[in-house]
PDB file of N, CA and C in Angstrom:
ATOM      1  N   UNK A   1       8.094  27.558  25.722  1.00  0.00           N
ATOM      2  CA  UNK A   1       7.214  26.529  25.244  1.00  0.00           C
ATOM      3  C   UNK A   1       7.973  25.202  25.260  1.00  0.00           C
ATOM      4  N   UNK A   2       7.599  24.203  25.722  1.00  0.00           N
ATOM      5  CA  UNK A   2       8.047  23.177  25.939  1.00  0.00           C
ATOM      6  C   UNK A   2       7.561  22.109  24.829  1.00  0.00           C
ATOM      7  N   UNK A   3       8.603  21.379  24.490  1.00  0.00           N
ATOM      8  CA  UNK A   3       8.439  20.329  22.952  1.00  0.00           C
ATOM      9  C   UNK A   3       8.399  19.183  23.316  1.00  0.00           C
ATOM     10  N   UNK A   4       7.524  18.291  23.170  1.00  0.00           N
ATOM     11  CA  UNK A   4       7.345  16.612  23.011  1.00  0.00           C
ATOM     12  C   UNK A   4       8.594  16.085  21.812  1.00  0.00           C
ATOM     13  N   UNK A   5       9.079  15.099  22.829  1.00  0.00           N
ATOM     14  CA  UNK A   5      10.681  14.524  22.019  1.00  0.00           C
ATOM     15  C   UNK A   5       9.398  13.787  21.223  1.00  0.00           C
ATOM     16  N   UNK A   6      10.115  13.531  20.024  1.00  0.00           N
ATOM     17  CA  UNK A   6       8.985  12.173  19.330  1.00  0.00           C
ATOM     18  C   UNK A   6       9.357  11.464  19.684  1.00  0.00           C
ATOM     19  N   UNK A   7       8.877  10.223  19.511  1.00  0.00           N
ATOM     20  CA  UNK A   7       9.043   8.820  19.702  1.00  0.00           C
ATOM     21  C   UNK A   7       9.681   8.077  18.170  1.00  0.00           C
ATOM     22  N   UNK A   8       9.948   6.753  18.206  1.00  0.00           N
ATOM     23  CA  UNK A   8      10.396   6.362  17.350  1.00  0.00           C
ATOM     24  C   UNK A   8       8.809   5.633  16.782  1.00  0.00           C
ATOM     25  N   UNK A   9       8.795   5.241  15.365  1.00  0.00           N
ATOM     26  CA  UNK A   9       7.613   4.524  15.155  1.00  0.00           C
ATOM     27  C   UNK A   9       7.735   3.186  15.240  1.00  0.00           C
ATOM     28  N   UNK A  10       6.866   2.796  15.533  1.00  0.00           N
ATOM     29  CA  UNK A  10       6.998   1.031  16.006  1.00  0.00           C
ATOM     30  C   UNK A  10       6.694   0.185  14.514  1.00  0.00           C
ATOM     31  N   UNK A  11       7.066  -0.756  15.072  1.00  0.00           N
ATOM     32  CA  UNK A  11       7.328  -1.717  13.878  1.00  0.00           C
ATOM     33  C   UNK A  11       5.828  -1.663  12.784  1.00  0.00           C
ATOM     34  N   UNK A  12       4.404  -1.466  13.689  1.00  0.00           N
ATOM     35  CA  UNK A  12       3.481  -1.882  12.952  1.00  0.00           C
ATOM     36  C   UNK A  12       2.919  -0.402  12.158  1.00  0.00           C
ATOM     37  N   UNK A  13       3.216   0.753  12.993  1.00  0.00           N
ATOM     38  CA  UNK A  13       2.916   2.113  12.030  1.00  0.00           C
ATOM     39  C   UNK A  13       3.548   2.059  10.601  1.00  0.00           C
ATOM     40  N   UNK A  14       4.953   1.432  10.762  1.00  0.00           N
ATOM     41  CA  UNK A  14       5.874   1.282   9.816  1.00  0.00           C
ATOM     42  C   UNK A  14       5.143  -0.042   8.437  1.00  0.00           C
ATOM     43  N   UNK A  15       5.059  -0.805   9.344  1.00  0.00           N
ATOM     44  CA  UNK A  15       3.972  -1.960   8.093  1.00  0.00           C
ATOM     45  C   UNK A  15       3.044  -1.155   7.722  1.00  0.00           C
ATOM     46  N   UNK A  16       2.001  -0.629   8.703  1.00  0.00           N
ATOM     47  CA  UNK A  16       0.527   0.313   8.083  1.00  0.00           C
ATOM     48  C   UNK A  16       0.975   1.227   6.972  1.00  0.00           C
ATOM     49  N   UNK A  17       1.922   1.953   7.052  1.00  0.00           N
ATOM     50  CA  UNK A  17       2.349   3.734   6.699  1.00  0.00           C
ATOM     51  C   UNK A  17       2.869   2.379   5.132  1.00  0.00           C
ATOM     52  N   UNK A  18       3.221   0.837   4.889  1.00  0.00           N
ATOM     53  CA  UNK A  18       3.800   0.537   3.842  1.00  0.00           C
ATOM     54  C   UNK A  18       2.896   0.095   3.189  1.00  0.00           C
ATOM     55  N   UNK A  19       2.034  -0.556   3.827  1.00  0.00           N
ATOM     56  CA  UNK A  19       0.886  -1.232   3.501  1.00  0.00           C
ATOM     57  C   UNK A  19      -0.212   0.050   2.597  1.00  0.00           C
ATOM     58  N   UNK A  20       0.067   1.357   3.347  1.00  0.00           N
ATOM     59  CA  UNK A  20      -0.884   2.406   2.234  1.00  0.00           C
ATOM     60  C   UNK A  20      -0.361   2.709   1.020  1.00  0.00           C
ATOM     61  N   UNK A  21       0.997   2.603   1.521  1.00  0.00           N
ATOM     62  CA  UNK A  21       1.191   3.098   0.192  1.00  0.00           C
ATOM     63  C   UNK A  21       1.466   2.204  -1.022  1.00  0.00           C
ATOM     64  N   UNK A  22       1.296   0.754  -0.703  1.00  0.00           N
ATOM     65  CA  UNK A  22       1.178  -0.337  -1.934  1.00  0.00           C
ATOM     66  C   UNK A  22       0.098  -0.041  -2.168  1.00  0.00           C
ATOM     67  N   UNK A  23      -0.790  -0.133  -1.524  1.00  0.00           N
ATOM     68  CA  UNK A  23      -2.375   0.391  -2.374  1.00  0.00           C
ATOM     69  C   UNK A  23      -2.653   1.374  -2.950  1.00  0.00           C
ATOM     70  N   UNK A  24      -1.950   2.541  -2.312  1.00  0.00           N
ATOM     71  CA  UNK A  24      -2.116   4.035  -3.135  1.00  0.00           C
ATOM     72  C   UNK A  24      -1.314   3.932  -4.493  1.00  0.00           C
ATOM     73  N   UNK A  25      -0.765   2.832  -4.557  1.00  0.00           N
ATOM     74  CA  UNK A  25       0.221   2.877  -6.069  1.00  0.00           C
ATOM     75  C   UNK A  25      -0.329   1.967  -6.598  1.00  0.00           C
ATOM     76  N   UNK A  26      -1.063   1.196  -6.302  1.00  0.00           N
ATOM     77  CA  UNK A  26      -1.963   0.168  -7.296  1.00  0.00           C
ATOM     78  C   UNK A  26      -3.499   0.717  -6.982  1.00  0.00           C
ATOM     79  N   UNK A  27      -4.064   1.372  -6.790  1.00  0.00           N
ATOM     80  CA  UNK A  27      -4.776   2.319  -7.313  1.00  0.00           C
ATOM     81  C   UNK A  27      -4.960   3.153  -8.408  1.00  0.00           C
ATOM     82  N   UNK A  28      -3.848   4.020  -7.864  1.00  0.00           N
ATOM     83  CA  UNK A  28      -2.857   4.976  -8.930  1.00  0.00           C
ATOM     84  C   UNK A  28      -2.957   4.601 -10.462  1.00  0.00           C
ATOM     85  N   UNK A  29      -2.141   2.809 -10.326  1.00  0.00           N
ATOM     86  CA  UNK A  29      -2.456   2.491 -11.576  1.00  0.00           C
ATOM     87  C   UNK A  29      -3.111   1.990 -12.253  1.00  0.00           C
ATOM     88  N   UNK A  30      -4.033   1.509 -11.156  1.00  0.00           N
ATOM     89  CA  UNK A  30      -5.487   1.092 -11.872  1.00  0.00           C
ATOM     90  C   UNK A  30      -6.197   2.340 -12.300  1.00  0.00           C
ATOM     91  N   UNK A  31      -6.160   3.576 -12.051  1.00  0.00           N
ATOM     92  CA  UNK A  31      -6.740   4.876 -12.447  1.00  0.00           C
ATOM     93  C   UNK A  31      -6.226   5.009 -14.000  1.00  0.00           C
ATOM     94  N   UNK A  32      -4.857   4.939 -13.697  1.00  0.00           N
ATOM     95  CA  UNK A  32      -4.206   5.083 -15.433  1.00  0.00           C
ATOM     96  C   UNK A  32      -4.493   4.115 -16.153  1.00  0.00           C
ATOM     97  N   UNK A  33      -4.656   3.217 -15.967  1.00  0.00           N
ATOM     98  CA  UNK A  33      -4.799   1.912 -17.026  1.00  0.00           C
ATOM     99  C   UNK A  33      -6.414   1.794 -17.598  1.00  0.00           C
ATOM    100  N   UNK A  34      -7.183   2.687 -16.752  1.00  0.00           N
ATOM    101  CA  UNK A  34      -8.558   3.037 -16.970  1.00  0.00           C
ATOM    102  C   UNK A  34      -8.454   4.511 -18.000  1.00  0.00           C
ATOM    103  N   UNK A  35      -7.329   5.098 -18.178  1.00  0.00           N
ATOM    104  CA  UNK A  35      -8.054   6.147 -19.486  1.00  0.00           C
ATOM    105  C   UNK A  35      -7.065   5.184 -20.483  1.00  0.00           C
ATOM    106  N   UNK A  36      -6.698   4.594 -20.345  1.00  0.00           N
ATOM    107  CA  UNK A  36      -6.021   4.289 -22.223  1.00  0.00           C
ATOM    108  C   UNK A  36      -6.818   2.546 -22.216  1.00  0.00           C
ATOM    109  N   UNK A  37      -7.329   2.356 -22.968  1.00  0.00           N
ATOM    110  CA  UNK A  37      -7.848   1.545 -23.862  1.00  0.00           C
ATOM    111  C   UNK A  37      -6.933   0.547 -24.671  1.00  0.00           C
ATOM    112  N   UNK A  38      -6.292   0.124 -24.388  1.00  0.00           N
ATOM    113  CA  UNK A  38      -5.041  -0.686 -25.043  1.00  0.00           C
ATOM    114  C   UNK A  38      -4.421  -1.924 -24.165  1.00  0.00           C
ATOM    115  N   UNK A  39      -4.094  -3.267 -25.399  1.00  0.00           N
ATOM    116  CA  UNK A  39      -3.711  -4.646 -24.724  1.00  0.00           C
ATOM    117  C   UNK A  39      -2.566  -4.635 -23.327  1.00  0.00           C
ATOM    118  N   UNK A  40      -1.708  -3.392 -23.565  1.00  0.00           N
ATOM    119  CA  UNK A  40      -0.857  -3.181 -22.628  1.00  0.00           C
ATOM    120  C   UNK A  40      -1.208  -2.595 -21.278  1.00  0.00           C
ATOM    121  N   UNK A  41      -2.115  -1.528 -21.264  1.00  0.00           N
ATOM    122  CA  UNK A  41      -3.053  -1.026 -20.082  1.00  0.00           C
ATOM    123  C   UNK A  41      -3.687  -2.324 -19.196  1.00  0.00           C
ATOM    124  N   UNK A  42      -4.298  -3.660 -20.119  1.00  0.00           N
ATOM    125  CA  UNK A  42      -5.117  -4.634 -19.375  1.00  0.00           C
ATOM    126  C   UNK A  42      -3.921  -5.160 -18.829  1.00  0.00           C
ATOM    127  N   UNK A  43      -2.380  -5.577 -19.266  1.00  0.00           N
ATOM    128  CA  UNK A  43      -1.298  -6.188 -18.668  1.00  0.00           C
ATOM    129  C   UNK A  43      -0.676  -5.862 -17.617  1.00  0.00           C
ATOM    130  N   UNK A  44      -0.638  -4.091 -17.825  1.00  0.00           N
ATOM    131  CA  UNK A  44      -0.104  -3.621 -16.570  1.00  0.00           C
ATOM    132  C   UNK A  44      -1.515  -3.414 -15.368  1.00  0.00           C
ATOM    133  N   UNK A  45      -2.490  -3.774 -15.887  1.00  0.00           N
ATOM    134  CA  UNK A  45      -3.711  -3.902 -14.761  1.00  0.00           C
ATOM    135  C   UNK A  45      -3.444  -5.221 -13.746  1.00  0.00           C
ATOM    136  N   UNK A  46      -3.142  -6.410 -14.431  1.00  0.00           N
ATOM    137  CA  UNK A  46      -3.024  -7.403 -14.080  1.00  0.00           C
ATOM    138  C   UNK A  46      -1.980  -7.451 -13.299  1.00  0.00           C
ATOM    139  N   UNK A  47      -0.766  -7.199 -14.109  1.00  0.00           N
ATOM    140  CA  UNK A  47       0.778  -7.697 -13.789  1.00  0.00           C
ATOM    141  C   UNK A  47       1.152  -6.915 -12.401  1.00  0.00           C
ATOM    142  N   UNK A  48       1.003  -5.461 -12.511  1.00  0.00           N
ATOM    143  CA  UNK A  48       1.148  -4.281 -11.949  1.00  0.00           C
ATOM    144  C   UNK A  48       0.440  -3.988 -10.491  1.00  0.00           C
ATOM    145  N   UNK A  49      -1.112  -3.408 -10.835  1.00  0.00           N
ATOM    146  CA  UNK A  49      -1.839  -2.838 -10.293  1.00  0.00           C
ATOM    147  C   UNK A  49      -2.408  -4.022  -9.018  1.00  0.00           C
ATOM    148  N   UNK A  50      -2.659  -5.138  -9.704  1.00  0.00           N
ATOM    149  CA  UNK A  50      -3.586  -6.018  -9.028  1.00  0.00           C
ATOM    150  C   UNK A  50      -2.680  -6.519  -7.865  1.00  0.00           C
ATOM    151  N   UNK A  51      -1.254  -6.835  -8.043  1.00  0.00           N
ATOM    152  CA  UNK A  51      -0.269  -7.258  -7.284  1.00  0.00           C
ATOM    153  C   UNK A  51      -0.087  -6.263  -5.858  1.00  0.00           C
ATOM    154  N   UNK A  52       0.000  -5.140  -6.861  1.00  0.00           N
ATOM    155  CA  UNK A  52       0.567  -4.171  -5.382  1.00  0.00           C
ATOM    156  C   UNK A  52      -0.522  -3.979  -4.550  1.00  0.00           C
ATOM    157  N   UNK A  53      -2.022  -4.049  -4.812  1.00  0.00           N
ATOM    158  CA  UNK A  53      -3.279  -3.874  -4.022  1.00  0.00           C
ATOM    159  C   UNK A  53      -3.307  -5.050  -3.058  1.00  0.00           C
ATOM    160  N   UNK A  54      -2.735  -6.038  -3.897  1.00  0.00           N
ATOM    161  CA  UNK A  54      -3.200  -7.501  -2.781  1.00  0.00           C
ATOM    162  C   UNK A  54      -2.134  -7.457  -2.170  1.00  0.00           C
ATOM    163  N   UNK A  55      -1.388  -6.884  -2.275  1.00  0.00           N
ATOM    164  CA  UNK A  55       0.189  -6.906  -1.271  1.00  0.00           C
ATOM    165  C   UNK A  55       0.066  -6.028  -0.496  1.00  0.00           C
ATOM    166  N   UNK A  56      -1.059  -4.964  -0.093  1.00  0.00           N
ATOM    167  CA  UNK A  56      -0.973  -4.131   0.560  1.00  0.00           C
ATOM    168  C   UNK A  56      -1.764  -4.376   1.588  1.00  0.00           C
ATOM    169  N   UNK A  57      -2.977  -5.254   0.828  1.00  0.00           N
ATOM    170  CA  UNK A  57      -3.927  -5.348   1.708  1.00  0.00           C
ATOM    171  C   UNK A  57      -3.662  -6.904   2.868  1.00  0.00           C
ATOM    172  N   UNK A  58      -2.831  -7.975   2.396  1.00  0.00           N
ATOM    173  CA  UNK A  58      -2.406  -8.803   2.617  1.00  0.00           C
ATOM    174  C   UNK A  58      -1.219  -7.912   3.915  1.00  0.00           C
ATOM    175  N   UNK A  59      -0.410  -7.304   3.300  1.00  0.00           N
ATOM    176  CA  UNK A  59       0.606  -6.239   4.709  1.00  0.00           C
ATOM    177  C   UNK A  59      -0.324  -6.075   5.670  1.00  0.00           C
ATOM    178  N   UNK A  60      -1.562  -5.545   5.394  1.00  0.00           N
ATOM    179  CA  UNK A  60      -2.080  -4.776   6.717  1.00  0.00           C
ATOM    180  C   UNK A  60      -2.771  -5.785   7.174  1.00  0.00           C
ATOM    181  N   UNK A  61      -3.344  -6.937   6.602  1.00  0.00           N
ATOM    182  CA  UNK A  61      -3.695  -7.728   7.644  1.00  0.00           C
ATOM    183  C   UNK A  61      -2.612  -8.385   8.304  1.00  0.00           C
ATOM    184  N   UNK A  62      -1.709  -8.835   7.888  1.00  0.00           N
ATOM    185  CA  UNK A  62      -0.633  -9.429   8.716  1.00  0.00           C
ATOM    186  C   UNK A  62      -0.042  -8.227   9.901  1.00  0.00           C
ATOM    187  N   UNK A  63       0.061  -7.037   9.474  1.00  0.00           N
ATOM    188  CA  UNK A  63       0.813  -6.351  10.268  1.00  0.00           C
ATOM    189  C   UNK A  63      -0.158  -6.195  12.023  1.00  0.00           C
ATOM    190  N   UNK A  64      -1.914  -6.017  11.020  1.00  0.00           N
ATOM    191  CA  UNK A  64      -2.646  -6.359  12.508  1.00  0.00           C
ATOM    192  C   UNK A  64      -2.797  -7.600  13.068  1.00  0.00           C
ATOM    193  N   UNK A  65      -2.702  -8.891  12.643  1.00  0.00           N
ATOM    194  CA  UNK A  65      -2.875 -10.300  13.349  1.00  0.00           C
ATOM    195  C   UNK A  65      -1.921 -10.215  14.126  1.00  0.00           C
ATOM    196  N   UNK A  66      -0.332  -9.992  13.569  1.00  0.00           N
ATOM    197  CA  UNK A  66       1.092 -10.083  13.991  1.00  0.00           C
ATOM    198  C   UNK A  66       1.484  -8.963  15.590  1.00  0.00           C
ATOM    199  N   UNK A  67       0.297  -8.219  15.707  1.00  0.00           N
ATOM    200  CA  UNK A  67       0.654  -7.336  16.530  1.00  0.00           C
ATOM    201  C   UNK A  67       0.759  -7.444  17.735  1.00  0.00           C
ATOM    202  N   UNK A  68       1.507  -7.281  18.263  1.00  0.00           N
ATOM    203  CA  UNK A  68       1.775  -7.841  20.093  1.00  0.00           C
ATOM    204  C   UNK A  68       1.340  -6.016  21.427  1.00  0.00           C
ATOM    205  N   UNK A  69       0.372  -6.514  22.054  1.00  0.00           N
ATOM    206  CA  UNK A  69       0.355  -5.121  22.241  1.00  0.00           C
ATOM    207  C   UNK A  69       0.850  -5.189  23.522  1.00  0.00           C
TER     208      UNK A  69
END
């Protein structure tokens, strides 16, 4: 049986594959900050959650404008 060498991943799989996972972690904590009810839950909504979503989503558009094919 013959095996496909992989390839290396290119610069923009590498932005995409980073770009999910800032959102999957400001998700994440927008999920938690939704069962507790408390002044600190709304801070880390703000401070936390809201940052890493717009940083992710901000990555993946840059990583697709930026892309040279």
């Amino acid at each position: 049986m013959a095996t496909v060498p992989l390839l290396p991943s290119s610069l923009i799989e590498k932005r995409l594959r980073l770009a999910g996972v800032l959102v999957c972690l400001g998700l994440l904590v927008l999920l938690l900050t939704l069962i507790h009810i408390h002044p600190s839950a709304f801070v880390a909504f703000i401070l936390v959650a809201c940052p890493l979503v717009f940083a992710g989503i901000v990555l993946f558009l840059y990583s697709i404008v930026s892309h040279q094919a």
